[in-house]
Protein backbone atom coordinates (compact mmCIF):
# COMPACT_ATOMS: atom_id res chain seq x y z
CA UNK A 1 0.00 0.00 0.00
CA UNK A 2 1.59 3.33 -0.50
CA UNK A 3 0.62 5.71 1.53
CA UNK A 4 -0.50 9.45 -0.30
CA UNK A 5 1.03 12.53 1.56
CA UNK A 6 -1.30 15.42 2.37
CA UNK A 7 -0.14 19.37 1.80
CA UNK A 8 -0.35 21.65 4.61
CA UNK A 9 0.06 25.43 2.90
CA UNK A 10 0.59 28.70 5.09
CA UNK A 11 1.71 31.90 4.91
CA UNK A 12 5.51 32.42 4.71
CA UNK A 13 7.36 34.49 6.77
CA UNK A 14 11.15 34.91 7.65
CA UNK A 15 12.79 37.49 9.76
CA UNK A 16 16.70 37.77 8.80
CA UNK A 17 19.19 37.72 11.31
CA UNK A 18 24.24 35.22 14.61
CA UNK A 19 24.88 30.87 15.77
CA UNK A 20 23.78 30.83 12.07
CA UNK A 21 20.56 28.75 11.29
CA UNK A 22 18.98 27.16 8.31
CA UNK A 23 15.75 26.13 8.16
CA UNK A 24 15.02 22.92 5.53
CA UNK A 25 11.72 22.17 5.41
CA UNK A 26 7.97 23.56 5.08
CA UNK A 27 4.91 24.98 6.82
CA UNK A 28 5.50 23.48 9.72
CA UNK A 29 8.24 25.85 9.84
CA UNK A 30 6.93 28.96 8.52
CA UNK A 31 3.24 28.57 10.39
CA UNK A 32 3.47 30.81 13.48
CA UNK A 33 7.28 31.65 12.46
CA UNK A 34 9.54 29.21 14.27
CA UNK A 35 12.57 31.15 13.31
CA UNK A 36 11.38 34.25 14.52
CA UNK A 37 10.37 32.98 17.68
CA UNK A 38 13.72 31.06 18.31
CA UNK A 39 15.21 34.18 17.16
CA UNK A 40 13.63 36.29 19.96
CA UNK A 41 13.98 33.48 22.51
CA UNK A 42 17.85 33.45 22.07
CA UNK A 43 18.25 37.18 22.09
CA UNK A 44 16.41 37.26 25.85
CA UNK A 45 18.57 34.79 26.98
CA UNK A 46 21.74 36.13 25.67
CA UNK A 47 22.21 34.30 22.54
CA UNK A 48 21.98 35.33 19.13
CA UNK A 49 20.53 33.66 16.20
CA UNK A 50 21.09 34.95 11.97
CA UNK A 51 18.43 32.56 10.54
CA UNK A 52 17.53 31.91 6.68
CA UNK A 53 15.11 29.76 5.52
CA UNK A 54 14.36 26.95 3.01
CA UNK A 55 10.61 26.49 3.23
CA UNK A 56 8.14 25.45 0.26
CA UNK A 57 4.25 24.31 1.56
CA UNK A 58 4.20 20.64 1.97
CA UNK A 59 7.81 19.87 -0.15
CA UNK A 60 9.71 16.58 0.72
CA UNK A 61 13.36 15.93 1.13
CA UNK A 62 13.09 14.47 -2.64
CA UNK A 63 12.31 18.17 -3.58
CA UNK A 64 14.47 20.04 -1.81
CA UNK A 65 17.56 17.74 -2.55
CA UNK A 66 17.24 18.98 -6.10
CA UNK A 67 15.78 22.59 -5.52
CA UNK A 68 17.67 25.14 -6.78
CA UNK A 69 16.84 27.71 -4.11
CA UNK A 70 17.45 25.07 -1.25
CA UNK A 71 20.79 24.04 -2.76
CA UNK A 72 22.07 27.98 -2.96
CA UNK A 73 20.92 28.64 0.16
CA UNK A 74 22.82 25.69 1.77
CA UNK A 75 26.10 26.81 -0.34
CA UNK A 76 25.83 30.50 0.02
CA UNK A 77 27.59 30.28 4.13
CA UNK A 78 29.26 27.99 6.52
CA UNK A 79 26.10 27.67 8.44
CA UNK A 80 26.47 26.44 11.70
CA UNK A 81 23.64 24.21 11.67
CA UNK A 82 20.87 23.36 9.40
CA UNK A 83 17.02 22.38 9.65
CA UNK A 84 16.12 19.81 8.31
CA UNK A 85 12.11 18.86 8.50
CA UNK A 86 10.58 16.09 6.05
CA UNK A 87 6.90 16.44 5.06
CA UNK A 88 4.84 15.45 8.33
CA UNK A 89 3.35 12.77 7.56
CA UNK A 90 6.14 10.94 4.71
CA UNK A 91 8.17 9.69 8.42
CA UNK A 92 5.70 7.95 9.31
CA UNK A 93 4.64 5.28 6.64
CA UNK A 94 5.80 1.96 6.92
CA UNK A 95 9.63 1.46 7.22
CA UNK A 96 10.32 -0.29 3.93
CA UNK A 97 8.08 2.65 2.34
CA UNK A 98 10.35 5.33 4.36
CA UNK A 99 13.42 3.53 3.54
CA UNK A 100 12.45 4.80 -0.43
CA UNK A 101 10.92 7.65 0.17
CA UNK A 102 12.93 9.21 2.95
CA UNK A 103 16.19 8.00 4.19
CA UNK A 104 18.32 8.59 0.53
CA UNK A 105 17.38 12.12 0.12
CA UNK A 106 17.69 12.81 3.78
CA UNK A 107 21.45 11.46 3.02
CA UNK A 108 21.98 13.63 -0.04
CA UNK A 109 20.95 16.94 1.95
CA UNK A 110 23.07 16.13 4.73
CA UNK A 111 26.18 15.36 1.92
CA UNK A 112 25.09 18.74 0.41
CA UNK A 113 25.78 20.14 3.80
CA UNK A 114 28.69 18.88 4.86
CA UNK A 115 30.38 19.06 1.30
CA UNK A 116 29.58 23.13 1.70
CA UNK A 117 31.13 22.85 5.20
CA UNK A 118 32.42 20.55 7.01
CA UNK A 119 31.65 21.97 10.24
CA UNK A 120 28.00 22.58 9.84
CA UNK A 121 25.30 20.35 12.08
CA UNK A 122 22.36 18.89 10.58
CA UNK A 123 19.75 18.48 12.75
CA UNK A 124 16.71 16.56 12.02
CA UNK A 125 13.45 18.32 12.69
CA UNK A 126 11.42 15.71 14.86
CA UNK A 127 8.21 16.53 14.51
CA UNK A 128 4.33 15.29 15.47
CA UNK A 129 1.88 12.87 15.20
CA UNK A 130 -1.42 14.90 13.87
CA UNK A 131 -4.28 15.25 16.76
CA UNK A 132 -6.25 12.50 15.41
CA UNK A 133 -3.89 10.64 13.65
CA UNK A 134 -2.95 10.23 9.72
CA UNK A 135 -6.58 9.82 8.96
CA UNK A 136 -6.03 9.46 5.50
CA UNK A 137 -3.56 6.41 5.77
CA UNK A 138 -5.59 4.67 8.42
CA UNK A 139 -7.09 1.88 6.82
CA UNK A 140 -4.97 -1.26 7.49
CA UNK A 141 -2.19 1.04 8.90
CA UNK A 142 -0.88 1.96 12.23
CA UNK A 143 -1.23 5.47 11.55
CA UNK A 144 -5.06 5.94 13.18
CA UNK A 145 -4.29 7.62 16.30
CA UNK A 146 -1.19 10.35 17.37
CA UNK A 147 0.22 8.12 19.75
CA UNK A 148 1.00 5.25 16.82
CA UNK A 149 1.80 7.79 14.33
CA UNK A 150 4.03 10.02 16.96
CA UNK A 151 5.89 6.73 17.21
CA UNK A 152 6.67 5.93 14.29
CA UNK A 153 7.69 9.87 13.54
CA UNK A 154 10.29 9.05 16.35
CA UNK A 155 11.46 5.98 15.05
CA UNK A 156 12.53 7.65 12.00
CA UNK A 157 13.85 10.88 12.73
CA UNK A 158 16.50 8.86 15.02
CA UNK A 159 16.86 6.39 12.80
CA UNK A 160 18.17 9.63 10.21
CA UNK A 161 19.85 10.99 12.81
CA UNK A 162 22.04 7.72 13.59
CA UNK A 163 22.48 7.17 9.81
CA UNK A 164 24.05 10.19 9.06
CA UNK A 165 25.79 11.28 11.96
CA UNK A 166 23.57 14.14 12.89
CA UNK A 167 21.48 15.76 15.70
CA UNK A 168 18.33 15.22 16.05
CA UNK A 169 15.38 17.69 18.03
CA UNK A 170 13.08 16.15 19.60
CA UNK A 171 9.66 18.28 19.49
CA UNK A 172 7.97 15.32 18.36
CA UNK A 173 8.70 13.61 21.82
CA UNK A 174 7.98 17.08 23.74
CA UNK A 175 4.68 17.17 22.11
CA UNK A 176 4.00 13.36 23.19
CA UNK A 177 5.13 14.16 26.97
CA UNK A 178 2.30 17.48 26.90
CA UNK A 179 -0.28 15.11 25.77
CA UNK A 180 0.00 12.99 28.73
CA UNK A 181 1.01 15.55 31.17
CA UNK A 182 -2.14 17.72 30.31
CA UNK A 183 -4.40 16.81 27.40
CA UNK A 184 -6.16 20.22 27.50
CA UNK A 185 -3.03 21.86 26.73
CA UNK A 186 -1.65 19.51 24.26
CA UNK A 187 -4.71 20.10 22.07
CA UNK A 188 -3.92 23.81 22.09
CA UNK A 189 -0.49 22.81 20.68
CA UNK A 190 -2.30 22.84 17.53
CA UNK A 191 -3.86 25.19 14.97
CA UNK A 192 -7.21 24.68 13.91
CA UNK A 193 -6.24 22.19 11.47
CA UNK A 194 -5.03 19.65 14.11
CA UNK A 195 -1.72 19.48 12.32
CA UNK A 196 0.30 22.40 12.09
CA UNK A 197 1.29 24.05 15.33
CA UNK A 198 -0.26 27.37 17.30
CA UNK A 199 1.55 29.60 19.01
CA UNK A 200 1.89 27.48 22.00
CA UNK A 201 3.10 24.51 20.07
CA UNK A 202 5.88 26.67 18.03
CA UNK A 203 6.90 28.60 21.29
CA UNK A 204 7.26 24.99 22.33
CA UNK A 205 9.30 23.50 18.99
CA UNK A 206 11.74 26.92 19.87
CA UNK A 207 12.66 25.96 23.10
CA UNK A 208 13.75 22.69 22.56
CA UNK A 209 15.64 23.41 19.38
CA UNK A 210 17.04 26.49 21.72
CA UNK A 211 18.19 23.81 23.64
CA UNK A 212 19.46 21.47 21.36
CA UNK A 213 21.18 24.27 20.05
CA UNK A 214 22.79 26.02 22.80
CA UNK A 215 22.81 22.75 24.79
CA UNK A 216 21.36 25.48 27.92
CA UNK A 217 17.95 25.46 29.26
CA UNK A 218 15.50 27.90 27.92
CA UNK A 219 13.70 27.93 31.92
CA UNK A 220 13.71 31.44 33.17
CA UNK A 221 14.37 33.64 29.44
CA UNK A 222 12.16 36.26 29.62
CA UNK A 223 10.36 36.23 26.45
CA UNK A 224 7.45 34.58 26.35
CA UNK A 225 6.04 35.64 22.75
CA UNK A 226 2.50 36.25 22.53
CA UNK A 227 1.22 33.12 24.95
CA UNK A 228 1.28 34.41 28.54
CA UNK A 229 3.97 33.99 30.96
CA UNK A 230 2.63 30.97 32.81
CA UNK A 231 2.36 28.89 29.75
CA UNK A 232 5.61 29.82 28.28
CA UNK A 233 7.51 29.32 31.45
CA UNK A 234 5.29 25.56 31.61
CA UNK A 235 6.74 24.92 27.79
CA UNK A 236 10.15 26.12 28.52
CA UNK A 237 10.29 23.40 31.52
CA UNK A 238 8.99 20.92 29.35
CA UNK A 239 11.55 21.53 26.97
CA UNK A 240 14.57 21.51 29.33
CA UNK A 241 12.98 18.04 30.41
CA UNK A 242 13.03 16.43 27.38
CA UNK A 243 15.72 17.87 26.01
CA UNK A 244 18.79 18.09 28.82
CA UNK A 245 17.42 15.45 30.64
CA UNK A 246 18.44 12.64 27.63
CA UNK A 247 20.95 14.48 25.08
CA UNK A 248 22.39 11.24 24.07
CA UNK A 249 18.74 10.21 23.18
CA UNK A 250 18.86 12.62 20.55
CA UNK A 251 22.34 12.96 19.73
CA UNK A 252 23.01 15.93 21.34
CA UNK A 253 26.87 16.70 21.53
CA UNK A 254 27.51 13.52 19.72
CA UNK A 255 30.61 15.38 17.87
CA UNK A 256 31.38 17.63 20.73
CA UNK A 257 35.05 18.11 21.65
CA UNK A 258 35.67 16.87 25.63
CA UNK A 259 38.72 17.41 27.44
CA UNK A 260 39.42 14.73 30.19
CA UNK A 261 42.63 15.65 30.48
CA UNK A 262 44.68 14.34 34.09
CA UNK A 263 48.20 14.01 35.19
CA UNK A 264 50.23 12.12 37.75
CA UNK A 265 52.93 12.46 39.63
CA UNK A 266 56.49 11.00 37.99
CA UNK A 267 60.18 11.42 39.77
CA UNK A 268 61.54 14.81 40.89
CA UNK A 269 59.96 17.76 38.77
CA UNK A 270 58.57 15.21 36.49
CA UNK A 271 54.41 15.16 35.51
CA UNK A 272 53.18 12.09 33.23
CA UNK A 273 50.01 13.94 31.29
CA UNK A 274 47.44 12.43 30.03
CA UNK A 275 45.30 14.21 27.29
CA UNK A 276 42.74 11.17 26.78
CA UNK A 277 39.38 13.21 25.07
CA UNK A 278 36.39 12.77 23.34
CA UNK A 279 36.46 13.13 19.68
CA UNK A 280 39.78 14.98 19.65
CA UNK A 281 41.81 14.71 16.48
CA UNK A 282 44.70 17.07 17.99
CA UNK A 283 46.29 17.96 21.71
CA UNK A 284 47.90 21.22 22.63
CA UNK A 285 49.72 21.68 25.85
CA UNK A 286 51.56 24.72 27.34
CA UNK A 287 53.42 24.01 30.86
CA UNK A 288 53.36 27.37 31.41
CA UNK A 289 57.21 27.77 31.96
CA UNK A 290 57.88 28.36 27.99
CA UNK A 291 57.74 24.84 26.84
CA UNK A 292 54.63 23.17 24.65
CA UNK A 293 54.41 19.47 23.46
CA UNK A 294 51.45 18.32 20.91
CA UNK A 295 51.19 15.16 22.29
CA UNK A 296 48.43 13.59 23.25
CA UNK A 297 50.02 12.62 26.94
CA UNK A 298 53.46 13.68 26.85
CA UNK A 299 55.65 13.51 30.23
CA UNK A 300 57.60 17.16 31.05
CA UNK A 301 60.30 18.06 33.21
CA UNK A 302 60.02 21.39 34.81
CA UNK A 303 63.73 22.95 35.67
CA UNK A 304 62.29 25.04 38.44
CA UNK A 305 60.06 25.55 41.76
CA UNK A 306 57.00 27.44 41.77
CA UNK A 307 53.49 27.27 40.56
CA UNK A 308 52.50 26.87 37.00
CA UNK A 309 49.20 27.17 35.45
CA UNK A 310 49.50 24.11 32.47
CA UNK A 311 46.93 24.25 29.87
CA UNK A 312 45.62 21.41 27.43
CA UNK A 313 43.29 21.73 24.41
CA UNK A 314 41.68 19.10 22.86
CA UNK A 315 40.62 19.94 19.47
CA UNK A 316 39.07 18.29 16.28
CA UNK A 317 38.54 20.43 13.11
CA UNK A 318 35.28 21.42 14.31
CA UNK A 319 35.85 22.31 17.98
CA UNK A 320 37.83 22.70 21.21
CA UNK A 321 37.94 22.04 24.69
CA UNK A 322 40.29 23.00 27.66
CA UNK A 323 41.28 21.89 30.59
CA UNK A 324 43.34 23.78 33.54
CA UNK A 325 45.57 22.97 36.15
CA UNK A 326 47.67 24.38 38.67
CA UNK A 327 50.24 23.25 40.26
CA UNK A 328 52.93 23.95 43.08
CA UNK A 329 56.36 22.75 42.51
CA UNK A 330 59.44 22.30 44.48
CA UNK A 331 62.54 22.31 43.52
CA UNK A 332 63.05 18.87 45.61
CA UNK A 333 59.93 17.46 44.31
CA UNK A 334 56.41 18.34 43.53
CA UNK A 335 54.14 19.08 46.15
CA UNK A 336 50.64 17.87 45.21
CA UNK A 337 47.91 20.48 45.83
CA UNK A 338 46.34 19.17 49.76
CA UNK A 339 42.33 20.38 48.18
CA UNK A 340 43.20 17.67 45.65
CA UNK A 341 42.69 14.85 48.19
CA UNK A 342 39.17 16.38 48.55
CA UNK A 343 36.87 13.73 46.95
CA UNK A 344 33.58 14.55 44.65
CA UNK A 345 31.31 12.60 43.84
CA UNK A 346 27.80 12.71 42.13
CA UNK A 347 25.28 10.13 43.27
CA UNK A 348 21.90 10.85 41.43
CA UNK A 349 22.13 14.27 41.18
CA UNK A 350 23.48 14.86 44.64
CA UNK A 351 27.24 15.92 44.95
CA UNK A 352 29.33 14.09 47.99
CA UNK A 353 31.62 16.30 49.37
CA UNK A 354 34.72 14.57 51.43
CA UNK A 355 36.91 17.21 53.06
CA UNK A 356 39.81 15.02 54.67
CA UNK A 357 41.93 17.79 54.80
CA UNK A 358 42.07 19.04 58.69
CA UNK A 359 40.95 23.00 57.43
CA UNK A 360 37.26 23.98 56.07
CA UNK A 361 37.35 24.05 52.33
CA UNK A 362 34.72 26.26 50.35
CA UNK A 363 33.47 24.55 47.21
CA UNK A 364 32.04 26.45 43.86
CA UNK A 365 29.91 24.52 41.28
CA UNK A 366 30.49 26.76 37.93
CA UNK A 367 28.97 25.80 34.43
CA UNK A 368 31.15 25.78 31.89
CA UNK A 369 29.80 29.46 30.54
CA UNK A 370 31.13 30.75 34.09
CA UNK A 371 28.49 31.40 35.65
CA UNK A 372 28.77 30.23 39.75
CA UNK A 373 25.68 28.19 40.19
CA UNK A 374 26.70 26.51 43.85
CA UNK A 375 28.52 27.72 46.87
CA UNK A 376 29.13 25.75 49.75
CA UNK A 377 31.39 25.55 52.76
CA UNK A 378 32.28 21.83 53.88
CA UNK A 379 33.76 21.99 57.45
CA UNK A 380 37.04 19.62 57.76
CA UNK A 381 37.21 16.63 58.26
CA UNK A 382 33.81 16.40 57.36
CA UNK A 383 31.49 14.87 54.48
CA UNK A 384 28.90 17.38 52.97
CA UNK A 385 25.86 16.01 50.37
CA UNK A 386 24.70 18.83 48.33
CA UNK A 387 21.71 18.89 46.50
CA UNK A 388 22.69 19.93 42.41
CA UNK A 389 18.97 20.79 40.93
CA UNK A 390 21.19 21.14 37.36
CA UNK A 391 20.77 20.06 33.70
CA UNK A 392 22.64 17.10 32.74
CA UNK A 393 26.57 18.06 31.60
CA UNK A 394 29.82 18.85 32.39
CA UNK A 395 30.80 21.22 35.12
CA UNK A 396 33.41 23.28 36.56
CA UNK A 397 34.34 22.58 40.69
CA UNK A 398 36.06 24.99 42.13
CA UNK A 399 38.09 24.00 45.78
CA UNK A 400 39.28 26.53 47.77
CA UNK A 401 41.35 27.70 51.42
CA UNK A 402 43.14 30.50 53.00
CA UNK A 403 46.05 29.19 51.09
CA UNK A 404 45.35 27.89 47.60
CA UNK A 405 42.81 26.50 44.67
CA UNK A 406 42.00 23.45 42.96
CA UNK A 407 40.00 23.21 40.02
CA UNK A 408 38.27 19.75 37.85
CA UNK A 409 35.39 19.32 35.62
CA UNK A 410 33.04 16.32 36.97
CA UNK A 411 29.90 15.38 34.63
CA UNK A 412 26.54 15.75 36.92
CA UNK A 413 23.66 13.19 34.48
C-alpha cells in the first residue's frame, strides 16, 4: 500500500538575522514563524541567532535535494547548523516505504551540507503525530491515532539521525510528553487544522531546538512571545525536560570536543600527562614555563620551583575544549595540591563532598559558561551532600582555602 502525503500550505514568513541557522523544510516551519520565535527566545537569553530559511508548503526531502533555491541557500555560508524537516506525515509510513521515500534524500541533503562545510550540524526536525492521527492512511495502517503515528515519527527521525551522523530535536517527543502531562493543553499545541502548530506549540518546537542548540535550558528567558507567561515558562520546563534530561537520546553533543585531560605524579619535577578526550583529532599543551608538546600525553620536566598554570586543548577540526591545572612545585619534588585529596562525587544528582583535609574548604559549582551556580562551605574533616537541581553536563568545581585553589570538571547526568 503506499501511503499518499497530504499538503499543509501557510503563509511564509522569515525574519533575517548570529549561531547561524537554516531552516530545511515547510509549513510546519513557517506557520506561526519558528525562526522568529527562536530568534527572539535566544536574544532574551543572551544568545543570538542569523536565521535563513528553506521552506516550500508541503515539499519533501526528494524536492528540496534537487531545488535550486534550497541548494544555494545551503552553499551561500558555513552555516552552523541546518534544519532539516521532512513532510509530516512521509516519516511515518511503513519502514520499507520510508526507507524509499525518505532516508536517501535525507542522506543527499546532509552530503550537500557537509560538502559546503564541514563543520556545519544537521539536525533533524522531529516533529508530530497529527491530533487525530494520519486519517487518511488509516485503513490497514498503524497510523489511526497520534500516539501510533508520533511513534513511528520518532522511530525515524533517530533512525536519520544515527544514519548520518547528525542531531536530532526532539519536538515530536515534547509534544507526546504534553499530551499525557495535560491533554487540554496539548490540544492547544495545535492550529485549527489539528496538524500544524499554534503559538503554543511553536513557542514549544523553539525551546527545545534552543536547547538542542545552545545545549542550555531555555527555563527562566524572559520572552514569552504572545502566549502568557505561565504557559511559556510551563513549555520552557517541558523543553529543558526532554531535552537536557536525555541528550544522548537525541544525539546531542555527539561530535562535541571533551577534554578529560589528568596528570600524575612521575620522579623529581617530572608530571606524566594524560590528554585522553572525546572526539579529539589534535592535543595542545603549554606548561606554562615556555615549553609546549602536541602530544596527546606527553611527560615534562620542569627545571624550576614554583606554581604553574599548564593548559591542554583538545581539538578536532570542528571544535575545542580546555582543561586547567595548577600546580605547586618544588625544587626537591612536587608538592601535590592538599584540596586535591578532597573527593567529589555525584550520586543521582546529589554531589558528595569529602573534606579530609584538617581545614574547612569552600566549594564552587560553575557551568562551563562561568556562571557560579553553587557555593558551599564543607567543614574539615567532614562529608557534605549537596543537593545539584542542574541540567545534565559537564561542570566546573572549584576548591578553595586561606592558602590555595584546585579546580576539575566532573559530569553531573
Amino acid at each position: 500500500m503506499l501511503f499518499l502525503c497530504l499538503f499543509g500550505f501557510a503563509p511564509f514568513s522569515t525574519i533575517a538575522q548570529q549561531t547561524s541557522v537554516l531552516f530545511i523544510g515547510n509549513s510546519y516551519i513557517y506557520t506561526a514563524d519558528l525562526p522568529g520565535t527562536l530568534k527572539s527566545l535566544a536574544l532574551a537569553g543572551g544568545d543570538s541567532v542569523y536565521h535563513e530559511s528553506s521552506t516550500l508548503g508541503g515539499f519533501s526531502f526528494e524536492q528540496h535535494s534537487t531545488n535550486a533555491s534550497t541548494l544555494n541557500k545551503i552553499a551561500s555560508r558555513n552555516w552552523d547548523f541546518v534544519v532539516l524537516q521532512q513532510q509530516s506525515q512521509m516519516p511515518s509510513f511503513p519502514p520499507s516505504q520510508v526507507a524509499w521515500q525518505t532516508y536517501p534524500f535525507a542522506e543527499t541533503l546532509v552530503d550537500s551540507i557537509k560538502s559546503n562545510y564541514e563543520c556545519s550540524e544537521p539536525i533533524f526536525f522531529m516533529t508530530w503525530g497529527r491530533k487525530d492521527g494520519d486519517q487518511a492512511n488509516c485503513g490497514g495502517s498503524p497510523l489511526c491515532t497520534f500516539e501510533t503515528m508520533q511513534a513511528r515519527l520518532r522511530q525515524s527521525y533517530l533512525e536519520m539521525g544515527s544514519d548520518n551522523d547528525a542531531t536530532v530535536a526532539p519536538c515530536g517527543a515534547a509534544w507526546h510528553q504534553m499530551s499525557v502531562d495535560n491533554n487540554s493543553f496539548w490540544s492547544g499545541l495545535y492550529s485549527g487544522d489539528g496538524s500544524h502548530p499554534s503559538a503554543w506549540g511553536t513557542y514549544l518546537n523553539a525551546c527545545v531546538f534552543y536547547a538542542t542548540i545552545f545545549q542550555k535550558s531555555p527555563v527562566g528567558i524572559p520572552y514569552y512571545s504572545n502566549i502568557g507567561q505561565q504557559d511559556a515558562e510551563d513549555l520552557q520546563q517541558l523543553a529543558e525536560e526532554i531535552v537536557l534530561d536525555s541528550l544522548s537520546n537525541w544525539y546531542i553533543g555527539h561530535a562535541d570536543v571533551v577534554s578529560n585531560a589528568s596528570y600524575t605524579f612521575g620522579p623529581g619535577l617530572t608530571i606524566i600527562f594524560d590528554g585522553s578526550s572525546e572526539n579529539a583529532t589534535s592535543h595542545e599543551w603549554d606548561f606554562g614555563d615556555g615549553s609546549i608538546s602536541n602530544q596527546e600525553s606527553p611527560q615534562h620536566t620542569f627545571s624550576i620551583g614554583g606554581t604553574v598554570e599548564v593548559s591542554h586543548i583538545a581539538k578536532s577540526e570542528c571544535d575545542a575544549d580546555t582543561t586547567v591545572f595548577e600546580i605547586v612545585l618544588n625544587p626537591t619534588g612536587i608538592v601535590k595540591n592538599s584540596l586535591s585529596q578532597v573527593d567529589v562525587l555525584v550520586n543521582n544528582g546529589t554531589l558528595v563532598v569529602k573534606n579530609v583535609l584538617n581545614s574547612r574548604v569552600k566549594l564552587t559549582l560553575i557551568e562551563l559558561t562561568g556562571r557560579e551556580i553553587i557555593n558551599s562551605i564543607i567543614e574539615s574533616l567532614n562529608t557534605k551532600l549537596i543537593h545539584a537541581t542542574t541540567k545534565p553536563g559537564l561542570y566546573l568545581v572549584k576548591l578553595s582555602d586561606d592558602k590555595q585553589e584546585w579546580t576539575k570538571k566532573i559530569f553531573i547526568p
